[in-house]
PDB file of N, CA and C in Angstrom:
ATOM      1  N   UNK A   1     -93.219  66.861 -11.227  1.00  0.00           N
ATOM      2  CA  UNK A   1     -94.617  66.855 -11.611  1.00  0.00           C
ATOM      3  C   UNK A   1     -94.851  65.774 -12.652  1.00  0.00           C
ATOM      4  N   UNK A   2     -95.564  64.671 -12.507  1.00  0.00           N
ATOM      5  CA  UNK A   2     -96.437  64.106 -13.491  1.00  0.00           C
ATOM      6  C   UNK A   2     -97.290  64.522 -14.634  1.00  0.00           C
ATOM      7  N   UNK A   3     -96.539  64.418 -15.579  1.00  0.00           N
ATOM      8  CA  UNK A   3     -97.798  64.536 -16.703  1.00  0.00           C
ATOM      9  C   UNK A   3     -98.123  63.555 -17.314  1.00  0.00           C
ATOM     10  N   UNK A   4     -99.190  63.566 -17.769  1.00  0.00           N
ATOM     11  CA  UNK A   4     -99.567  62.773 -19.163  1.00  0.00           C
ATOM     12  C   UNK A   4     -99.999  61.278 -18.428  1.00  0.00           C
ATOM     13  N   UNK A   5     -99.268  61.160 -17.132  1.00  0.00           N
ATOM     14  CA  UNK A   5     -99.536  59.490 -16.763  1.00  0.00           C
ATOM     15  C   UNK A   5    -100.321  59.481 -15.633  1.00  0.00           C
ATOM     16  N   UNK A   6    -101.240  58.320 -16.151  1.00  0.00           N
ATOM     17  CA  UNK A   6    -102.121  58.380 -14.186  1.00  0.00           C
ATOM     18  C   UNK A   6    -101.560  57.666 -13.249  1.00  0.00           C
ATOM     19  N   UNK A   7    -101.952  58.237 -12.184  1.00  0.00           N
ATOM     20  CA  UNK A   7    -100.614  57.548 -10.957  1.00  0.00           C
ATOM     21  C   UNK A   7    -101.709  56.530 -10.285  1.00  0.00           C
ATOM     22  N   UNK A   8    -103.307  56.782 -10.632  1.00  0.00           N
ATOM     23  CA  UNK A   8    -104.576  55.932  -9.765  1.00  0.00           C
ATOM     24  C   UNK A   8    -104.770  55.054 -10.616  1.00  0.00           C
ATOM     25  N   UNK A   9    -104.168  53.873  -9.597  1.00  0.00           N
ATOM     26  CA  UNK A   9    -105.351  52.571 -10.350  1.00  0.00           C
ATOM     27  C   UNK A   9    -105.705  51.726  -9.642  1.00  0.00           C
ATOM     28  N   UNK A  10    -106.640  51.043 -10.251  1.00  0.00           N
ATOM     29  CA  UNK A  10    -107.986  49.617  -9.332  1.00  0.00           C
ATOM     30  C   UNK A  10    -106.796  49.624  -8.093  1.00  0.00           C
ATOM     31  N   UNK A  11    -105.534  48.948  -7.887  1.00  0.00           N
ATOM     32  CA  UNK A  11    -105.037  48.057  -7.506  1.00  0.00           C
ATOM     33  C   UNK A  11    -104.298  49.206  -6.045  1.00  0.00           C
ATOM     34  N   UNK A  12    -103.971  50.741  -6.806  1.00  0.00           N
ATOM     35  CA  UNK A  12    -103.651  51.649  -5.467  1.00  0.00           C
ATOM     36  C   UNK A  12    -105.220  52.342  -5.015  1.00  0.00           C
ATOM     37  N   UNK A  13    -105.900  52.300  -5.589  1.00  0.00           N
ATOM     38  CA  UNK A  13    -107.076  52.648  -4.728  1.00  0.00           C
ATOM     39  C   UNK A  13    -107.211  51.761  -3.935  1.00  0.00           C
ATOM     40  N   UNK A  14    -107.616  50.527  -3.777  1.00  0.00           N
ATOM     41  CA  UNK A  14    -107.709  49.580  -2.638  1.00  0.00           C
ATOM     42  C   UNK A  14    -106.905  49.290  -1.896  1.00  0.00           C
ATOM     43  N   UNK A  15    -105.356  49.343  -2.030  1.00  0.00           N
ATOM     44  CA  UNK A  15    -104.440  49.477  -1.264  1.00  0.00           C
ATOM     45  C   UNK A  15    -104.634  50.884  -0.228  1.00  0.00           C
ATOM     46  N   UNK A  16    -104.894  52.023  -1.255  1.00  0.00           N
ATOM     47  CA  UNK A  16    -104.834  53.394  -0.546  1.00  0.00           C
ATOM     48  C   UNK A  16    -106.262  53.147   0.850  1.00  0.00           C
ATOM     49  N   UNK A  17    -107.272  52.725   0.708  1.00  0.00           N
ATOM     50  CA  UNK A  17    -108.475  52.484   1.231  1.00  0.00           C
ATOM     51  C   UNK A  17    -108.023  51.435   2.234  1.00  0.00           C
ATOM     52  N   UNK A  18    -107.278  50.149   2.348  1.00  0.00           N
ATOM     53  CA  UNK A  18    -107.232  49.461   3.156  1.00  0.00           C
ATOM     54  C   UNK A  18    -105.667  50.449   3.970  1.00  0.00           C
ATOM     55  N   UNK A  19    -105.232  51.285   3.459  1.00  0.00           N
ATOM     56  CA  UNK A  19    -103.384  51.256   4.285  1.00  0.00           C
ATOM     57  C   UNK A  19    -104.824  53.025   5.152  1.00  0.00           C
ATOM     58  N   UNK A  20    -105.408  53.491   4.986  1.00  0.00           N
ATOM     59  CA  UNK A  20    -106.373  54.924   5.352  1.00  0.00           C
ATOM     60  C   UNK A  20    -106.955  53.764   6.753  1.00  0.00           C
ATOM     61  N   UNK A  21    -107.479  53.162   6.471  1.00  0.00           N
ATOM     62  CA  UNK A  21    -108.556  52.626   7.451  1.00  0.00           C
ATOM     63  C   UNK A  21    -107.279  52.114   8.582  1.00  0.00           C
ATOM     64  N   UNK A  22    -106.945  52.155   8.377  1.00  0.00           N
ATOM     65  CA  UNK A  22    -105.514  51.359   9.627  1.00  0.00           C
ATOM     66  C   UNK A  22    -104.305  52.303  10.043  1.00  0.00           C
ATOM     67  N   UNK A  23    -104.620  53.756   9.994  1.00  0.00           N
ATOM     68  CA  UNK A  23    -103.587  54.857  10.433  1.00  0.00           C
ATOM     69  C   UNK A  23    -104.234  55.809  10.564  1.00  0.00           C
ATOM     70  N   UNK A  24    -103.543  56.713  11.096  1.00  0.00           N
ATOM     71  CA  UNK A  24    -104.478  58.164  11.908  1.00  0.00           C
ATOM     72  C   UNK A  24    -104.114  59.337  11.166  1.00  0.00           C
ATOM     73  N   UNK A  25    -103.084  58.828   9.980  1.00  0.00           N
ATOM     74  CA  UNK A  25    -102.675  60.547   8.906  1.00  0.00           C
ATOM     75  C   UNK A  25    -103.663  61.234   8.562  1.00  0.00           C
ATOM     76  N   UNK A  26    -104.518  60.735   7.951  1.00  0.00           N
ATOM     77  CA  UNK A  26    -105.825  62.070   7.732  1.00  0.00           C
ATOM     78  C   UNK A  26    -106.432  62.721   8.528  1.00  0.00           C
ATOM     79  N   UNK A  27    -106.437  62.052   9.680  1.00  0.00           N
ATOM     80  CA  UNK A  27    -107.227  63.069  11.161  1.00  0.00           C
ATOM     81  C   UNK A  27    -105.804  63.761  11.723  1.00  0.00           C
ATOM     82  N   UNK A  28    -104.787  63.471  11.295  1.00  0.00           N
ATOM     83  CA  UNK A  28    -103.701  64.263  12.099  1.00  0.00           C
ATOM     84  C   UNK A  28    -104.126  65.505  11.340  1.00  0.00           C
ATOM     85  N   UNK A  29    -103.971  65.154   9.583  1.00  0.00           N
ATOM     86  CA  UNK A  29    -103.774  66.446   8.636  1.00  0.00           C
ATOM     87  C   UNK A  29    -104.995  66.862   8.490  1.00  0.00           C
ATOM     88  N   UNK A  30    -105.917  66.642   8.937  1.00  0.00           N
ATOM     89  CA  UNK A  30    -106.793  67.391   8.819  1.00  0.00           C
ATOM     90  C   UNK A  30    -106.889  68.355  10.010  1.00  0.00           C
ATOM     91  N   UNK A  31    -105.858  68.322  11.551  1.00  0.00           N
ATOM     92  CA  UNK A  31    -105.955  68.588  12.489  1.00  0.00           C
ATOM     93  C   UNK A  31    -104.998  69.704  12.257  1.00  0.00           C
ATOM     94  N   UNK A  32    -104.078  69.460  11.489  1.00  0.00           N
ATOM     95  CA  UNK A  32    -103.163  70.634  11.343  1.00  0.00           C
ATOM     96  C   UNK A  32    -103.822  71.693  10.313  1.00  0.00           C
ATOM     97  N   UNK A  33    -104.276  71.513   9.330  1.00  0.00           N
ATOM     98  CA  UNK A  33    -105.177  72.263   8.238  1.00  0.00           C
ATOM     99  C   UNK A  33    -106.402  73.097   8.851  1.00  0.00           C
ATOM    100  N   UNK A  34    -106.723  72.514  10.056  1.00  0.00           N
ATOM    101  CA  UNK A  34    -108.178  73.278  10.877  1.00  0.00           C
ATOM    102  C   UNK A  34    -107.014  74.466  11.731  1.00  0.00           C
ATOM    103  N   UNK A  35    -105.817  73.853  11.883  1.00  0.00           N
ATOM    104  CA  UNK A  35    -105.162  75.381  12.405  1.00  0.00           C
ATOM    105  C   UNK A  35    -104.822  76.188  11.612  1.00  0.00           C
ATOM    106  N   UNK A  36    -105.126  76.226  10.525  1.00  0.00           N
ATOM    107  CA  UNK A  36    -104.861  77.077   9.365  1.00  0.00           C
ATOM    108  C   UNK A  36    -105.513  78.141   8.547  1.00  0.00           C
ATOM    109  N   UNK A  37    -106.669  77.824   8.850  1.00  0.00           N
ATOM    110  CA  UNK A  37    -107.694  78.108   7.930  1.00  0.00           C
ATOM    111  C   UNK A  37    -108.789  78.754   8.538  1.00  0.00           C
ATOM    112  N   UNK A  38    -109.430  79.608   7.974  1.00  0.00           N
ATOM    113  CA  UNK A  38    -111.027  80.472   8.797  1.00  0.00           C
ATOM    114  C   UNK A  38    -112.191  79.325   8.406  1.00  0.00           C
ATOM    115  N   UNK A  39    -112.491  78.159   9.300  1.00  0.00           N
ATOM    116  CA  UNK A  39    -113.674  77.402   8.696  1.00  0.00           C
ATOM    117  C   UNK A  39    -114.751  78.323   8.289  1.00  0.00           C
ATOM    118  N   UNK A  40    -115.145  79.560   8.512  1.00  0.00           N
ATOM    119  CA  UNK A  40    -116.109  80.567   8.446  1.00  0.00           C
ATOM    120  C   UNK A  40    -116.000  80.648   6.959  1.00  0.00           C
ATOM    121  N   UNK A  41    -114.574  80.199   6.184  1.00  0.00           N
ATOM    122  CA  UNK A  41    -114.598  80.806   4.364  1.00  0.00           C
ATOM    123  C   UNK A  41    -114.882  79.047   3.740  1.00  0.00           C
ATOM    124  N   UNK A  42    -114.811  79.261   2.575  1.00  0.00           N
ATOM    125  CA  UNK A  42    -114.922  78.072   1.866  1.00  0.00           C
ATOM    126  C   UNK A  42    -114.173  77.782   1.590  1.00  0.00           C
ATOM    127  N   UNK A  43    -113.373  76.447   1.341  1.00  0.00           N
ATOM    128  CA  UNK A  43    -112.036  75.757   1.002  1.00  0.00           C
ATOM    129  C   UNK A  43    -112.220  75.238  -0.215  1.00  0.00           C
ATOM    130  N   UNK A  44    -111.456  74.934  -1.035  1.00  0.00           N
ATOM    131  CA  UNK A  44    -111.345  74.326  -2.159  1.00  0.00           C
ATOM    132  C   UNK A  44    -110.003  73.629  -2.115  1.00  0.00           C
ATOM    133  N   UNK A  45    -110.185  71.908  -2.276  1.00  0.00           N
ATOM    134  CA  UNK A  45    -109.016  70.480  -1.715  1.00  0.00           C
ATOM    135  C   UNK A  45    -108.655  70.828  -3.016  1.00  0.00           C
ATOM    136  N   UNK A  46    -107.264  70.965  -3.597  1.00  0.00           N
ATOM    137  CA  UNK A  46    -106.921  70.705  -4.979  1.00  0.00           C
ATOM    138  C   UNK A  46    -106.106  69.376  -4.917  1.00  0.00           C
ATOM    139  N   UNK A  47    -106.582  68.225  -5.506  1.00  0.00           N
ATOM    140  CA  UNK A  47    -105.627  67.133  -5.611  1.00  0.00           C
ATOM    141  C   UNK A  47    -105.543  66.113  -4.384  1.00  0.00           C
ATOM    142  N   UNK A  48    -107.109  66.132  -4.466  1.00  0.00           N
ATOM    143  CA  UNK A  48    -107.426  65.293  -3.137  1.00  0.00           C
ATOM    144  C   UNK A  48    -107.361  64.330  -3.018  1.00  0.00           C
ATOM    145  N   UNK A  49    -107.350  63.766  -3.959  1.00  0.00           N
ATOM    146  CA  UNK A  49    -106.908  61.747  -4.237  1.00  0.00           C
ATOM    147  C   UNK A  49    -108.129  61.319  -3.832  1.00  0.00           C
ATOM    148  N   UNK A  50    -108.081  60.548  -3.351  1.00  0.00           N
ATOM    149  CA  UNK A  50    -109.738  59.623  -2.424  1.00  0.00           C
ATOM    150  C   UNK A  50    -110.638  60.563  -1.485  1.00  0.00           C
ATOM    151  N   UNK A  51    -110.261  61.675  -0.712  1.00  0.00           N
ATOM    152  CA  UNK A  51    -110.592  62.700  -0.303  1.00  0.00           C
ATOM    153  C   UNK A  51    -111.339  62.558   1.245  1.00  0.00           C
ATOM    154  N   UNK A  52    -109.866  61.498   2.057  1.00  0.00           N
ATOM    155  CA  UNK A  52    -110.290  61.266   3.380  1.00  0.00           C
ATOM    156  C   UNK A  52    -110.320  62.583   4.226  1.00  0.00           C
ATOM    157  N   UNK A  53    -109.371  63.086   3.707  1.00  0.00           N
ATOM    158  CA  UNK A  53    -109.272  64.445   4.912  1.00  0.00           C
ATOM    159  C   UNK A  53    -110.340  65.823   4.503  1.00  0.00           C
ATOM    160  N   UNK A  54    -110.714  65.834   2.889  1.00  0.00           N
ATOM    161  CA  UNK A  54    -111.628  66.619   2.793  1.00  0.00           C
ATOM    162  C   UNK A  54    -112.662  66.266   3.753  1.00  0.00           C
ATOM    163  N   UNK A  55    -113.652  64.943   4.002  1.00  0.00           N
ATOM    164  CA  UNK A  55    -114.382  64.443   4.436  1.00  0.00           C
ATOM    165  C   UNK A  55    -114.125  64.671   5.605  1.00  0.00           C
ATOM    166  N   UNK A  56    -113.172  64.659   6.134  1.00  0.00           N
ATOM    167  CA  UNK A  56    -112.581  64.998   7.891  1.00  0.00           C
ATOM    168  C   UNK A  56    -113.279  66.261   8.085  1.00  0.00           C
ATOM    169  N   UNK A  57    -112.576  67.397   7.202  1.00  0.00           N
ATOM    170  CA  UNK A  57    -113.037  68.669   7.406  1.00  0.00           C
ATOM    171  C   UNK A  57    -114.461  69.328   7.174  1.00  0.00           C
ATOM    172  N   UNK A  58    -115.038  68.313   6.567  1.00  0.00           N
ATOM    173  CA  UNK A  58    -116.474  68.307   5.710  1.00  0.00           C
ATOM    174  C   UNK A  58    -117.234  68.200   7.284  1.00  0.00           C
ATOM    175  N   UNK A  59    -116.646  66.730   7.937  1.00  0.00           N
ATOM    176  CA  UNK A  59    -117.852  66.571   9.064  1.00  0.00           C
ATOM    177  C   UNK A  59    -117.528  67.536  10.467  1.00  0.00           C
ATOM    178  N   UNK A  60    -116.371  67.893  10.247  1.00  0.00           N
ATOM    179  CA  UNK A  60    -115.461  68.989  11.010  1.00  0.00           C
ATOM    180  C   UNK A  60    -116.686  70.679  11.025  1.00  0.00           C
ATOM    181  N   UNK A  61    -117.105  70.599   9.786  1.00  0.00           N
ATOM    182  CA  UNK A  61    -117.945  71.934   9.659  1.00  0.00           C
ATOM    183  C   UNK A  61    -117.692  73.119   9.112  1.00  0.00           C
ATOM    184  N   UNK A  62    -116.466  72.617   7.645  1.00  0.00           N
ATOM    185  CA  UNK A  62    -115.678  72.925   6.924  1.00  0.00           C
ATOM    186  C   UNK A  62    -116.498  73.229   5.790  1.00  0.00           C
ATOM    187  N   UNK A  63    -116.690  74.288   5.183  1.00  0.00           N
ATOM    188  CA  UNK A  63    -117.645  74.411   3.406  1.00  0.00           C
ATOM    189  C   UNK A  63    -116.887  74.125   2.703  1.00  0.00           C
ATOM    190  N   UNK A  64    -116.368  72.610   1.910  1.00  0.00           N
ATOM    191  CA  UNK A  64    -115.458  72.416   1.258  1.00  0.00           C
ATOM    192  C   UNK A  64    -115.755  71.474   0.050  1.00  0.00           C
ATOM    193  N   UNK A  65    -115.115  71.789  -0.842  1.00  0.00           N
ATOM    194  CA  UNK A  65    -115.275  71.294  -2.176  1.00  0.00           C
ATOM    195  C   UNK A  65    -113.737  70.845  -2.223  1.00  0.00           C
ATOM    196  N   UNK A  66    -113.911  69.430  -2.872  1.00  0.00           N
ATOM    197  CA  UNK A  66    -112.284  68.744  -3.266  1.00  0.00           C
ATOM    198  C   UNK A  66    -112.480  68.065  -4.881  1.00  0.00           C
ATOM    199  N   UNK A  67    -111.214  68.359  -5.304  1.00  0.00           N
ATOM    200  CA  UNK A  67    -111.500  68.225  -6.417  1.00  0.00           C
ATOM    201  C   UNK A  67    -109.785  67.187  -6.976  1.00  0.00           C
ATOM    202  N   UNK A  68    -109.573  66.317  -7.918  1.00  0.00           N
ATOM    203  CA  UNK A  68    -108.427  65.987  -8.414  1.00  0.00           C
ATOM    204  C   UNK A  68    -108.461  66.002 -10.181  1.00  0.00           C
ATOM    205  N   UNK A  69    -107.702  65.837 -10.757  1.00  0.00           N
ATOM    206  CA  UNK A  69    -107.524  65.664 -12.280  1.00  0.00           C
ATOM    207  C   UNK A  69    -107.782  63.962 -12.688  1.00  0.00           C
ATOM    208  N   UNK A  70    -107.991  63.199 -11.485  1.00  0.00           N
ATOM    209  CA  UNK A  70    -107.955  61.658 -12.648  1.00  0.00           C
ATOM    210  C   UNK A  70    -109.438  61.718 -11.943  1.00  0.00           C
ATOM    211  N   UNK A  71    -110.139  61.850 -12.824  1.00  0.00           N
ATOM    212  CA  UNK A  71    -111.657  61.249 -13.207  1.00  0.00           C
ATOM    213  C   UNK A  71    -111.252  59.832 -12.118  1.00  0.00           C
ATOM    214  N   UNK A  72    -111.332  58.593 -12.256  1.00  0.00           N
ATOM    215  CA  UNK A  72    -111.006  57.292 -11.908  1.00  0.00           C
ATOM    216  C   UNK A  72    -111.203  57.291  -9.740  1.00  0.00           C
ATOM    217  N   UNK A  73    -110.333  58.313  -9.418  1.00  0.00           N
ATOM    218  CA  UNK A  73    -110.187  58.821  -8.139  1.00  0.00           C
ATOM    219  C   UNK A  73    -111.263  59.103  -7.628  1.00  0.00           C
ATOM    220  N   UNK A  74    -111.619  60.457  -8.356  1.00  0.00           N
ATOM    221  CA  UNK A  74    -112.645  61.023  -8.158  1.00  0.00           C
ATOM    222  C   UNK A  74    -114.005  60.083  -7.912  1.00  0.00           C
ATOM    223  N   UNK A  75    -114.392  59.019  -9.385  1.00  0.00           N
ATOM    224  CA  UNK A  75    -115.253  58.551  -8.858  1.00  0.00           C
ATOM    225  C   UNK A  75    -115.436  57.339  -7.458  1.00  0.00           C
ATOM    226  N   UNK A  76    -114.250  57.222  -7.257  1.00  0.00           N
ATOM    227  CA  UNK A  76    -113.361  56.055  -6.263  1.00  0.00           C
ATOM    228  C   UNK A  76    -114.396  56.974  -4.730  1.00  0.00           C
ATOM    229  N   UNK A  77    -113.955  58.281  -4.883  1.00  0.00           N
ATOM    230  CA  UNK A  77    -114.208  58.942  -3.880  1.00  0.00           C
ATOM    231  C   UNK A  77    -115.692  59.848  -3.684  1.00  0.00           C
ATOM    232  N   UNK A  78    -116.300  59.737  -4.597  1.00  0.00           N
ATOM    233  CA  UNK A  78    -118.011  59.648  -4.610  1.00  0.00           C
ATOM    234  C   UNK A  78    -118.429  58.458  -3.935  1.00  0.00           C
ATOM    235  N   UNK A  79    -118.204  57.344  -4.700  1.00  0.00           N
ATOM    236  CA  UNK A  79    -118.840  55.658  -4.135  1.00  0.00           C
ATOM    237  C   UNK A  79    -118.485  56.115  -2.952  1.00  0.00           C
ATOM    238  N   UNK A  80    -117.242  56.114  -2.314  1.00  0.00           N
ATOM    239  CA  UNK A  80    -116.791  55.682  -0.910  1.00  0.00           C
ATOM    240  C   UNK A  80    -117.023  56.673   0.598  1.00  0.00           C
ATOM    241  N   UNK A  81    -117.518  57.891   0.291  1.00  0.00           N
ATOM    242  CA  UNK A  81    -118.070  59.077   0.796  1.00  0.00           C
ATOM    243  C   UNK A  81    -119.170  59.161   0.860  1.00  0.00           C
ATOM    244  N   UNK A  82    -119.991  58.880  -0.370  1.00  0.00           N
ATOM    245  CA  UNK A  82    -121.658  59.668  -0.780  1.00  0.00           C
ATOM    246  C   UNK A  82    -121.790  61.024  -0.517  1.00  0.00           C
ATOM    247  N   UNK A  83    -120.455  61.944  -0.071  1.00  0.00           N
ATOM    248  CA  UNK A  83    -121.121  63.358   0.029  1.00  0.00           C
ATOM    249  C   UNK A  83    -120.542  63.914  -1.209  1.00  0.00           C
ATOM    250  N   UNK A  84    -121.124  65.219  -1.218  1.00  0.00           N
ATOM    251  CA  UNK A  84    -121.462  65.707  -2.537  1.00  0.00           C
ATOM    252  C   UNK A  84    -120.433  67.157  -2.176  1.00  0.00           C
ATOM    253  N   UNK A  85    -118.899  66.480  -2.318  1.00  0.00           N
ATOM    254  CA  UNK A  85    -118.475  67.522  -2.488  1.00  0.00           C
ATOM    255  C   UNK A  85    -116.610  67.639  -3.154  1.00  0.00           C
ATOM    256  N   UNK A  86    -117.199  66.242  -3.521  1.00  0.00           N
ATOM    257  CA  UNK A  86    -116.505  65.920  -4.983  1.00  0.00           C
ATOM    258  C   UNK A  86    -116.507  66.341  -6.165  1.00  0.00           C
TER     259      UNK A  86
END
């Protein structure tokens, strides 16, 4: 476990955003997570980073709220979403 240090910065957010747009991991994991779960309840993402797969499950028809600890991310993943469930 990490403490005390942030693991997000300028330089892995845009890396993380350009290496997302060019692979299919978040629609896989979001494909395995929809077998998991009652979409009928509400989810809560703990430690969602940029929050591609929340957004998966969001347009999926998922009631979900994602949330991480670095502020920095978080707002990374407002701009780059616009949904409101950051």
């Amino acid at each position: 476990m990490r403490t005390g240090v942030a693991w997000w910065d300028e330089e892995r957010i845009i890396w993380y955003e350009r290496a997302a747009k060019c692979c299919s991991f978040h629609k896989e994991l979001s494909e395995i997570i929809l077998n998991h779960i009652d979409i009928s309840k509400p989810v809560n993402e703990i430690g969602c980073g940029l929050g591609y797969a929340a957004e998966i499950l969001y347009r999926r028809g998922v009631d979900i709220s994602a949330s991480d600890r670095d502020p920095m991310v978080i707002k990374a993943a407002r701009e780059r979403s616009l949904l409101n469930i950051f």
